[in-house]
C-alpha atoms as a PDB file:
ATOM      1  CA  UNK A   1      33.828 -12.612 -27.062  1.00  0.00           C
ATOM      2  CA  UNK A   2      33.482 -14.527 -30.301  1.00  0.00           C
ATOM      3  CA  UNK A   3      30.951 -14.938 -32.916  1.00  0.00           C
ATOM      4  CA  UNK A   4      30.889 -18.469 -35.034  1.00  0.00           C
ATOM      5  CA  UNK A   5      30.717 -17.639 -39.062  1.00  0.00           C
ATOM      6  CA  UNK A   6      30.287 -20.973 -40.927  1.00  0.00           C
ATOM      7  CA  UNK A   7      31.724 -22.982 -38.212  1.00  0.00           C
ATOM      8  CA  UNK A   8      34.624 -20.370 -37.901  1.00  0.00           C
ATOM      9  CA  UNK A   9      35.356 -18.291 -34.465  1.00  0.00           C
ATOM     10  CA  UNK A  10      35.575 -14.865 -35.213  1.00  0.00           C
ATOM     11  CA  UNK A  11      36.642 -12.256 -32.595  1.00  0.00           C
ATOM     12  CA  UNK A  12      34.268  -9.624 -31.394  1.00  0.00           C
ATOM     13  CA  UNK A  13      36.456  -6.923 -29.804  1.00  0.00           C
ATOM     14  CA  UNK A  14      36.844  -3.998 -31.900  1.00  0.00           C
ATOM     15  CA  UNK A  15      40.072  -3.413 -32.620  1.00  0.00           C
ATOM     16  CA  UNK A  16      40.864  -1.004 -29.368  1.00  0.00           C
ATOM     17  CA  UNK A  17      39.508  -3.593 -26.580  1.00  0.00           C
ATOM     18  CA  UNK A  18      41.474  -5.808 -28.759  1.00  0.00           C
ATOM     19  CA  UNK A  19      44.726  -4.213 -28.184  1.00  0.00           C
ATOM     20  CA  UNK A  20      44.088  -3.593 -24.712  1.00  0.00           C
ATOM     21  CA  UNK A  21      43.256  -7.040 -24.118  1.00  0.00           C
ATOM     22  CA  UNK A  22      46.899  -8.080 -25.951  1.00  0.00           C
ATOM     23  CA  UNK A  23      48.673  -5.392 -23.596  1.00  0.00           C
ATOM     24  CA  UNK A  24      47.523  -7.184 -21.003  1.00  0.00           C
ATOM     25  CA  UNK A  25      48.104 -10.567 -21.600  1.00  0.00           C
ATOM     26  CA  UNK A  26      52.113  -9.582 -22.245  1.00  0.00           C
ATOM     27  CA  UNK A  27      51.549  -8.235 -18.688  1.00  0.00           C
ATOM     28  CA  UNK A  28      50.712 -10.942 -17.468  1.00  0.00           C
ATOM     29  CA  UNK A  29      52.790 -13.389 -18.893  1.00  0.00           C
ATOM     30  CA  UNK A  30      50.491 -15.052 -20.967  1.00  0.00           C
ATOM     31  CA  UNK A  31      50.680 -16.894 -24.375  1.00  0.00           C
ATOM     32  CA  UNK A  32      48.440 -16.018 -27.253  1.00  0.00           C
ATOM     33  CA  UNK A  33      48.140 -16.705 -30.590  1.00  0.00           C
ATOM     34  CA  UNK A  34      46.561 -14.324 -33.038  1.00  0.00           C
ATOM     35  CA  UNK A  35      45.386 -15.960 -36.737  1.00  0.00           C
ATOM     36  CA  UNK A  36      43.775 -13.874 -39.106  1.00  0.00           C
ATOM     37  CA  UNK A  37      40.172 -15.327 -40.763  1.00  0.00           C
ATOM     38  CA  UNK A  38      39.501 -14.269 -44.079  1.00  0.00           C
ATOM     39  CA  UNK A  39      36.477 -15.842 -46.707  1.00  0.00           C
ATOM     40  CA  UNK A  40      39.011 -17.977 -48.154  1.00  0.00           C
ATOM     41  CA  UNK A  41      40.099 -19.399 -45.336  1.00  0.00           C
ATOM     42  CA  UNK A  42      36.629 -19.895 -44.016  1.00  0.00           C
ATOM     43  CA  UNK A  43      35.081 -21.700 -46.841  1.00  0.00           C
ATOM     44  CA  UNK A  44      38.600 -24.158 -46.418  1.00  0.00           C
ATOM     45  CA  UNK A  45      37.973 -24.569 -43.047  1.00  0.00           C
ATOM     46  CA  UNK A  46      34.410 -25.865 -43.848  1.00  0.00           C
ATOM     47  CA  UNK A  47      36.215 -28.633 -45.887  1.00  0.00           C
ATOM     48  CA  UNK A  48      38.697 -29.308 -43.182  1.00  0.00           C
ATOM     49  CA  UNK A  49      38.241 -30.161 -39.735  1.00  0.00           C
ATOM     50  CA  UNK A  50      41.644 -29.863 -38.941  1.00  0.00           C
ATOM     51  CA  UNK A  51      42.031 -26.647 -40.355  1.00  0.00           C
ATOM     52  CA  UNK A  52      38.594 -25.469 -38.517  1.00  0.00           C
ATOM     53  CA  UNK A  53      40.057 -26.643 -35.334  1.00  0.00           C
ATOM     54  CA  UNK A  54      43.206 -25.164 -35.712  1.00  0.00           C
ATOM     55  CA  UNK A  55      41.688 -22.016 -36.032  1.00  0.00           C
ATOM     56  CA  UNK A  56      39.533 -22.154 -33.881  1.00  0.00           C
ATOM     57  CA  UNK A  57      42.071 -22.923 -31.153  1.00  0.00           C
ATOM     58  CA  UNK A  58      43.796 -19.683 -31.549  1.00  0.00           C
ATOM     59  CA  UNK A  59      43.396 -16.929 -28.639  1.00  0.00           C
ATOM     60  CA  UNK A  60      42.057 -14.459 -31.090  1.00  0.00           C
ATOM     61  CA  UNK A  61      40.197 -14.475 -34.793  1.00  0.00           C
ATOM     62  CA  UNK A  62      40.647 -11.542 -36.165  1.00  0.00           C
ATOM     63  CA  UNK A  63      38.042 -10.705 -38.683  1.00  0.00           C
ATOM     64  CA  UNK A  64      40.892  -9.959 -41.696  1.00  0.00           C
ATOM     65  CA  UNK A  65      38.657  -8.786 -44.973  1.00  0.00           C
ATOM     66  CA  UNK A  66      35.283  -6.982 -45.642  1.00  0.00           C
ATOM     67  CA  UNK A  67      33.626 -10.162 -46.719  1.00  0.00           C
ATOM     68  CA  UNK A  68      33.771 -11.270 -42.766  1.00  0.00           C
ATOM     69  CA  UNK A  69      31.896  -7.919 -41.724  1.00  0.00           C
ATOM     70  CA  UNK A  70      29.270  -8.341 -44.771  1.00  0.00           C
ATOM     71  CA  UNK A  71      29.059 -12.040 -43.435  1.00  0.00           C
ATOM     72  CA  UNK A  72      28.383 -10.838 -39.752  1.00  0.00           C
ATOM     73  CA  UNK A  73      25.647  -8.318 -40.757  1.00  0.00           C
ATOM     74  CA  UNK A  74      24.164 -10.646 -42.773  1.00  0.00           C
ATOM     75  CA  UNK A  75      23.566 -13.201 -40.282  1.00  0.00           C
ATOM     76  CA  UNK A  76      22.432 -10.437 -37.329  1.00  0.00           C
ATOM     77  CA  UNK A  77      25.921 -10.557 -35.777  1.00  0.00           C
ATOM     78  CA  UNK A  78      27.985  -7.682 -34.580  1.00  0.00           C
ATOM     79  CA  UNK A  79      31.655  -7.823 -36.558  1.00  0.00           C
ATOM     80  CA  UNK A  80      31.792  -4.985 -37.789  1.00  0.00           C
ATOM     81  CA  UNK A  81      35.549  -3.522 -37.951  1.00  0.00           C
ATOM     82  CA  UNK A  82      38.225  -5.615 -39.871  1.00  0.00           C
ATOM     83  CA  UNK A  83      41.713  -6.033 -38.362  1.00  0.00           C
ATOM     84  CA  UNK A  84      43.534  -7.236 -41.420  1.00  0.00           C
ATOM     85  CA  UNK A  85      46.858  -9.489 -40.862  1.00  0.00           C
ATOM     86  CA  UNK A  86      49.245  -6.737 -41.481  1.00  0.00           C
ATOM     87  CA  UNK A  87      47.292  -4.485 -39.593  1.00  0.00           C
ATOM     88  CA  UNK A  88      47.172  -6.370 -36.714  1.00  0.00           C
ATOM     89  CA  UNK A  89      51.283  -6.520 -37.150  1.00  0.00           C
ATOM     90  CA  UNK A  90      51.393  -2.888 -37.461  1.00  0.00           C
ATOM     91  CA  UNK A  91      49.335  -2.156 -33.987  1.00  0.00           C
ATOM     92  CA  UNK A  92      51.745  -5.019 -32.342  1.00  0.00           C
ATOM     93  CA  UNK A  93      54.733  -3.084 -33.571  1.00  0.00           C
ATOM     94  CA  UNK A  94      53.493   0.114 -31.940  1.00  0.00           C
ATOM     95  CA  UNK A  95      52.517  -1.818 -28.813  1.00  0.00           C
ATOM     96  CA  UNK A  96      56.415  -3.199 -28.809  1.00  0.00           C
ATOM     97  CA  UNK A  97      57.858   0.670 -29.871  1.00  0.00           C
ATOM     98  CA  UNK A  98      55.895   1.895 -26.362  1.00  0.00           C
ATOM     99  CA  UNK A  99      56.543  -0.112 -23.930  1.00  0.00           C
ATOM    100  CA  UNK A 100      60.077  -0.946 -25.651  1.00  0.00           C
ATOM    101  CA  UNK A 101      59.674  -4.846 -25.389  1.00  0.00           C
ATOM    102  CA  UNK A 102      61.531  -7.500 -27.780  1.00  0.00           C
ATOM    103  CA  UNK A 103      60.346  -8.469 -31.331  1.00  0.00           C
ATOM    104  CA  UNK A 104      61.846 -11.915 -33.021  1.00  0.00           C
ATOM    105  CA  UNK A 105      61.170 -12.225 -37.075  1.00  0.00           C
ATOM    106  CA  UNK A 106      61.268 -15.573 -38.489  1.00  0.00           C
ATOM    107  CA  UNK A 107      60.470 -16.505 -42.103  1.00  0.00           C
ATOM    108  CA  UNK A 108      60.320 -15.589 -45.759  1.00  0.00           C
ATOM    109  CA  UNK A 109      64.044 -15.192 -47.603  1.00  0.00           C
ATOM    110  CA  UNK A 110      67.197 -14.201 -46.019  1.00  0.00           C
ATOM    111  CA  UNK A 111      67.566 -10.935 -47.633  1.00  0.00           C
ATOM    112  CA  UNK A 112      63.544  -9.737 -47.253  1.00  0.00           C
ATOM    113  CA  UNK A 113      63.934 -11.208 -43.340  1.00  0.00           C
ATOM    114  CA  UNK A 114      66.693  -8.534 -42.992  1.00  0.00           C
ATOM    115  CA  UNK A 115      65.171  -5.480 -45.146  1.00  0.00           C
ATOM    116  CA  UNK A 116      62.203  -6.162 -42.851  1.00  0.00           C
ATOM    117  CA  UNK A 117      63.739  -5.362 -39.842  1.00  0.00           C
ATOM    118  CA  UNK A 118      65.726  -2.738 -41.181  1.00  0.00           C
ATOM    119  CA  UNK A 119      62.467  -1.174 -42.267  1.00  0.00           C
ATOM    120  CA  UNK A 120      60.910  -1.984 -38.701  1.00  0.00           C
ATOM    121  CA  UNK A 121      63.637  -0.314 -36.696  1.00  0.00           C
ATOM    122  CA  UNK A 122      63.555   2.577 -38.567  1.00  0.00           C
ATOM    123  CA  UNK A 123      60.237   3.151 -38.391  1.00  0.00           C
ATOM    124  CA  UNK A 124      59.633   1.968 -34.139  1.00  0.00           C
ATOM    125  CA  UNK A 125      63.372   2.796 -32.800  1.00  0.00           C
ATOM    126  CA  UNK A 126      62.302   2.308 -29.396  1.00  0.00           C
ATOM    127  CA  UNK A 127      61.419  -1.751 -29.441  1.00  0.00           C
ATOM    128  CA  UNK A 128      63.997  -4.117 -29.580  1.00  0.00           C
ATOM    129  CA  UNK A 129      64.325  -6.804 -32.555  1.00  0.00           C
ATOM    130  CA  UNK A 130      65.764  -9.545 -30.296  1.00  0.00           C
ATOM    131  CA  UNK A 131      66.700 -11.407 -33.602  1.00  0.00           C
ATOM    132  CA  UNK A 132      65.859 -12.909 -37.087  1.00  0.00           C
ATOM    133  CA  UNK A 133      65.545 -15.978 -38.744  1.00  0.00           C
ATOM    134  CA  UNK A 134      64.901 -16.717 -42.688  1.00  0.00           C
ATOM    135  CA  UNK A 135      62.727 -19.558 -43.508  1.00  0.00           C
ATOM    136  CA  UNK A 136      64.945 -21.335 -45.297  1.00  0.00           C
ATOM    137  CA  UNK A 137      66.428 -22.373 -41.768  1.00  0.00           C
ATOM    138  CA  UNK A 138      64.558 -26.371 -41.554  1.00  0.00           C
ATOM    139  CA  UNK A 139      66.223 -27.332 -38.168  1.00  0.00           C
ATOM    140  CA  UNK A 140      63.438 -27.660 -35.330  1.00  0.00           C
ATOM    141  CA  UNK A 141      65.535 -27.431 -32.970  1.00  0.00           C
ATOM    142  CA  UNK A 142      67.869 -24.420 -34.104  1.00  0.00           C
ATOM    143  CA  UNK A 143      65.080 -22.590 -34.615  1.00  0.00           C
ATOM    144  CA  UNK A 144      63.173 -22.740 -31.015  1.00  0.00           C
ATOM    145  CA  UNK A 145      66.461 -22.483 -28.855  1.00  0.00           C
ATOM    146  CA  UNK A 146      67.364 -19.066 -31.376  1.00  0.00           C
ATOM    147  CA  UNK A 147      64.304 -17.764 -30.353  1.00  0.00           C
ATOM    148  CA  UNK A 148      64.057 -18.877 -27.187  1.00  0.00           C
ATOM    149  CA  UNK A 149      67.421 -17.035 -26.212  1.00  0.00           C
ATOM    150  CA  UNK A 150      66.588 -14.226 -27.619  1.00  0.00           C
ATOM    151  CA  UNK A 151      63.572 -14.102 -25.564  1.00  0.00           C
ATOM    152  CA  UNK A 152      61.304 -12.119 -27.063  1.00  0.00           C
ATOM    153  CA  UNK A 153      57.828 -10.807 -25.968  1.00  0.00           C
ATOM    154  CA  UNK A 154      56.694 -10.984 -29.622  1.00  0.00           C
ATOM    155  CA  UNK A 155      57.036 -13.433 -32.727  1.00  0.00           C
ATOM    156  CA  UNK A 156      56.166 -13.000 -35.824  1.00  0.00           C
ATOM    157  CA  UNK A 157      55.913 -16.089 -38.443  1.00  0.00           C
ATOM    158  CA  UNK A 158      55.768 -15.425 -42.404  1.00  0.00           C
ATOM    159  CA  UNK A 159      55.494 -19.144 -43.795  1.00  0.00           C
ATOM    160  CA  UNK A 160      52.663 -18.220 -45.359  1.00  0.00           C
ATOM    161  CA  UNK A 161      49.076 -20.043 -44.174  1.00  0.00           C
ATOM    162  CA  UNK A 162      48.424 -22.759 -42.773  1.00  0.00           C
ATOM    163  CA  UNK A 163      52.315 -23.992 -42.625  1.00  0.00           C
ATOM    164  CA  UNK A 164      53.189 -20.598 -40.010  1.00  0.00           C
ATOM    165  CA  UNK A 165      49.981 -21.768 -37.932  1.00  0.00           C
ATOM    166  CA  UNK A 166      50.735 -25.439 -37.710  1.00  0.00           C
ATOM    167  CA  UNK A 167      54.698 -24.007 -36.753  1.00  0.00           C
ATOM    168  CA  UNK A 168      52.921 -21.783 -34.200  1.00  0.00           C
ATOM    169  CA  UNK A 169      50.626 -24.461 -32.953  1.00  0.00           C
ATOM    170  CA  UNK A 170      53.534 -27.231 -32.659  1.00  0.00           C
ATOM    171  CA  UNK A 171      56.069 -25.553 -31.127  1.00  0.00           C
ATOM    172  CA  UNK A 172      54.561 -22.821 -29.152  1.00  0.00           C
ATOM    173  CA  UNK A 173      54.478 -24.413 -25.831  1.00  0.00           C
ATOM    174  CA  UNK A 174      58.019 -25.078 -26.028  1.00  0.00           C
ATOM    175  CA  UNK A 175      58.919 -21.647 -27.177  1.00  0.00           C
ATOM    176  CA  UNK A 176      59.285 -18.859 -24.314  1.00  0.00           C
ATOM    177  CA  UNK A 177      56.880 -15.872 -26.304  1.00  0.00           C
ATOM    178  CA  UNK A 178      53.449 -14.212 -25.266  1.00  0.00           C
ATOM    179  CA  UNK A 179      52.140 -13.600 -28.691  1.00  0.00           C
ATOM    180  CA  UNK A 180      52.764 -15.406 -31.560  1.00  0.00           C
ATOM    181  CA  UNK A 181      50.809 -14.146 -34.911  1.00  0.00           C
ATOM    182  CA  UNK A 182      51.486 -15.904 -38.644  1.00  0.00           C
ATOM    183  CA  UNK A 183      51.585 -12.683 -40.990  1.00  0.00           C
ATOM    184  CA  UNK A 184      52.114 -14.246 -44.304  1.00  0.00           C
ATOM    185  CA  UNK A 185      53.814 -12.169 -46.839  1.00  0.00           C
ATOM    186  CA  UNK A 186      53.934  -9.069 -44.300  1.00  0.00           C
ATOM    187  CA  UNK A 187      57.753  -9.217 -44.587  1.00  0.00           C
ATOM    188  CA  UNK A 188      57.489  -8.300 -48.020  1.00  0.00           C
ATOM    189  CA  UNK A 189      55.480  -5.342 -47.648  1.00  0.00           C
ATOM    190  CA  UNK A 190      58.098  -4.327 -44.711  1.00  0.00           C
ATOM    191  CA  UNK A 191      60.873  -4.686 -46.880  1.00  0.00           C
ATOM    192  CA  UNK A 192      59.793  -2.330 -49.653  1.00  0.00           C
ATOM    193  CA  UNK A 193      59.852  -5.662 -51.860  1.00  0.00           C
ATOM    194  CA  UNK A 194      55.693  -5.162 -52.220  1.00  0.00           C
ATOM    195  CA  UNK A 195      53.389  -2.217 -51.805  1.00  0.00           C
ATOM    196  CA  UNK A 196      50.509  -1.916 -49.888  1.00  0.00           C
ATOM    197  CA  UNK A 197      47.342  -1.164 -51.683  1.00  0.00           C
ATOM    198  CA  UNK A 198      46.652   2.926 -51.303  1.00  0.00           C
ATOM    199  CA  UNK A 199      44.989   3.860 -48.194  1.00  0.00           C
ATOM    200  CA  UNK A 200      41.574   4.655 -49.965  1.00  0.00           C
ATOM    201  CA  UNK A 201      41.431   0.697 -50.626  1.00  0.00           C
ATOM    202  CA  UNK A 202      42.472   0.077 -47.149  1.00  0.00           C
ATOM    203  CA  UNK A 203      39.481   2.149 -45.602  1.00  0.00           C
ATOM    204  CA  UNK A 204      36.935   1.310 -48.173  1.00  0.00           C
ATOM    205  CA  UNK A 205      38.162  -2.585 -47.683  1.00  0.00           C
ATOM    206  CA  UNK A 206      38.761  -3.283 -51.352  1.00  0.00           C
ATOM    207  CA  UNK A 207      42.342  -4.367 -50.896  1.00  0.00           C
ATOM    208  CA  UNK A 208      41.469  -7.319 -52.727  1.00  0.00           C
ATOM    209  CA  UNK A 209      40.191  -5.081 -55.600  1.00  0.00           C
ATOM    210  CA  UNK A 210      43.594  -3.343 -55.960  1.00  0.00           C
ATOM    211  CA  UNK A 211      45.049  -6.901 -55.601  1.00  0.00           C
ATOM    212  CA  UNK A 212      43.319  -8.334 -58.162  1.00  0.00           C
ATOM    213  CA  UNK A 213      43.633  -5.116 -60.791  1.00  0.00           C
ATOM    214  CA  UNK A 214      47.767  -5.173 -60.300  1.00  0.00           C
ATOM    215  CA  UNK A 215      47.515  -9.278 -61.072  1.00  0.00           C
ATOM    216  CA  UNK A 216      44.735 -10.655 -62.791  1.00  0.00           C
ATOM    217  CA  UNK A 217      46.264 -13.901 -62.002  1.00  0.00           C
ATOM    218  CA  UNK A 218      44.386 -13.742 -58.528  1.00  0.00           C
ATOM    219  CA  UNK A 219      40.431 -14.037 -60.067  1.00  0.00           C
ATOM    220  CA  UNK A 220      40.744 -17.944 -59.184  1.00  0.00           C
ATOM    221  CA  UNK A 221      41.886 -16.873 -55.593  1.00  0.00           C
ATOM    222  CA  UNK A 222      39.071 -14.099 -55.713  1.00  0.00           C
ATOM    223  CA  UNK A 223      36.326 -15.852 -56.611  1.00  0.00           C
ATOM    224  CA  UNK A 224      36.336 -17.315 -53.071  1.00  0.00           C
ATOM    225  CA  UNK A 225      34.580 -13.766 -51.503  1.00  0.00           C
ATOM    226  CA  UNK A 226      31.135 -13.933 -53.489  1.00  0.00           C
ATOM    227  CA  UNK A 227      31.169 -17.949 -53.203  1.00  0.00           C
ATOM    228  CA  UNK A 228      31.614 -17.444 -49.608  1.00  0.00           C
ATOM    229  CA  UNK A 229      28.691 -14.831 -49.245  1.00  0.00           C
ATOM    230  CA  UNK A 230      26.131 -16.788 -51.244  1.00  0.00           C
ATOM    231  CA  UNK A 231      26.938 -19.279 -48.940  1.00  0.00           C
ATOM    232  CA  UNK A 232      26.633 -17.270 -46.194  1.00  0.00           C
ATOM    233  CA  UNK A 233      23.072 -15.701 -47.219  1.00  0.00           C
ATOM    234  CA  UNK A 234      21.868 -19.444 -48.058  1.00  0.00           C
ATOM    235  CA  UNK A 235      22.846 -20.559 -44.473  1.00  0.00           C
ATOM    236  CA  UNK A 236      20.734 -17.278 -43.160  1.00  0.00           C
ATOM    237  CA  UNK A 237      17.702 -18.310 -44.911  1.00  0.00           C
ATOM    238  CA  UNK A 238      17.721 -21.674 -44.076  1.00  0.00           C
END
């Protein structure tokens, strides 16, 4: 099920049925590919077909920030949960640690890459990380027949957005994986290299608050959340 925010496809499965739906597609041998839809990426989207269409393409949208939920509630839809990026990663991990199935890594730096996984297998002994590869690595060709062999059930991309999408998008019929998600700087946070904003932000959805206090830097970045809902609220009233 999938609700359309600004032209965007947002999934409506909480994040349970979502899981369960995932399990099942691994199951069943099916490819998926999981991209996470946040404001920002939205209001881009409106400005870029191709973008819009590549996200829209994906198997699942997860909703990936408060401002989606406000968004949904504003315009009488029914998104209520958010499933943020690394989130999504973290439930995917536990999935893998169950059921003991494969896990390939491929991006950021070499040494983050491997802290990750150190981090991972430390944390979800039971799954299997089938392999690793840095983004640094530029061959095509290397880099599907690595993770190809390795065979994995799961791959996770951190190119950042929309370059780990497009990879996912190009290459994923060639590549032997069920579920392919883009997680952006998760790596980092695996690695120890960057913290995670307390769990009170988590629950309460201000991530982006705590974000934005530790680097002020990010107001231009911010400023994309009210933009997006006073365009949102403007669409409702038209």
């Amino acid at each position: 099920m999938k609700e359309n925010i600004m032209g965007v496809d947002v999934t409506t499965l909480n994040e349970q049925q979502l899981m369960k739906r995932i399990e099942d597609d691994i199951r069943q041998n099916q490819k998926v590919r999981i991209v996470a839809v946040n404001p920002e990426k939205i209001i881009m989207a409106e400005q870029d077909p191709s973008l819009r269409q590549l996200l829209n393409e994906s198997t699942y949208q997860i909703p990936d920030g408060i401002g989606v939920s406000i968004a949904s509630k504003l315009s009488g839809g029914i998104v209520r949960g958010r499933v943020t990026g690394i989130g999504m990663m973290g439930n995917l991990l536990k999935l893998a640690n169950t059921n003991e199935w494969k896990i390939f890594m491929y991006g950021a730096t070499p040494e983050t890459v491997q802290k990750a996984a150190q981090h991972i297998k430390e944390r979800f002994p039971k799954l299997i990380i089938a392999g690793t590869l840095d983004g640094y690595v530029k061959d095509t060709q290397q880099i599907v027949t690595t993770i190809n062999e390795a065979k994995p059930h799961i791959l996770f991309v951190a190119l950042g957005s929309p370059k780990q999408e497009l990879f996912i998008k190009n290459h994923m019929d060639q590549l032997h994986v069920n579920v392919f998600q883009g997680v952006g700087g998760s790596f980092d946070v695996y690695s120890g290299n960057v913290k995670r904003a307390p769990e009170m932000f988590q629950k309460t959805g201000t991530e982006w608050l705590y974000r934005l206090l530790k680097q002020p830097s990010r107001i231009k970045r911010q400023m994309a959340l009210p933009m997006f809902l006073v365009k949102v609220a403007r669409n409702r009233n038209r």
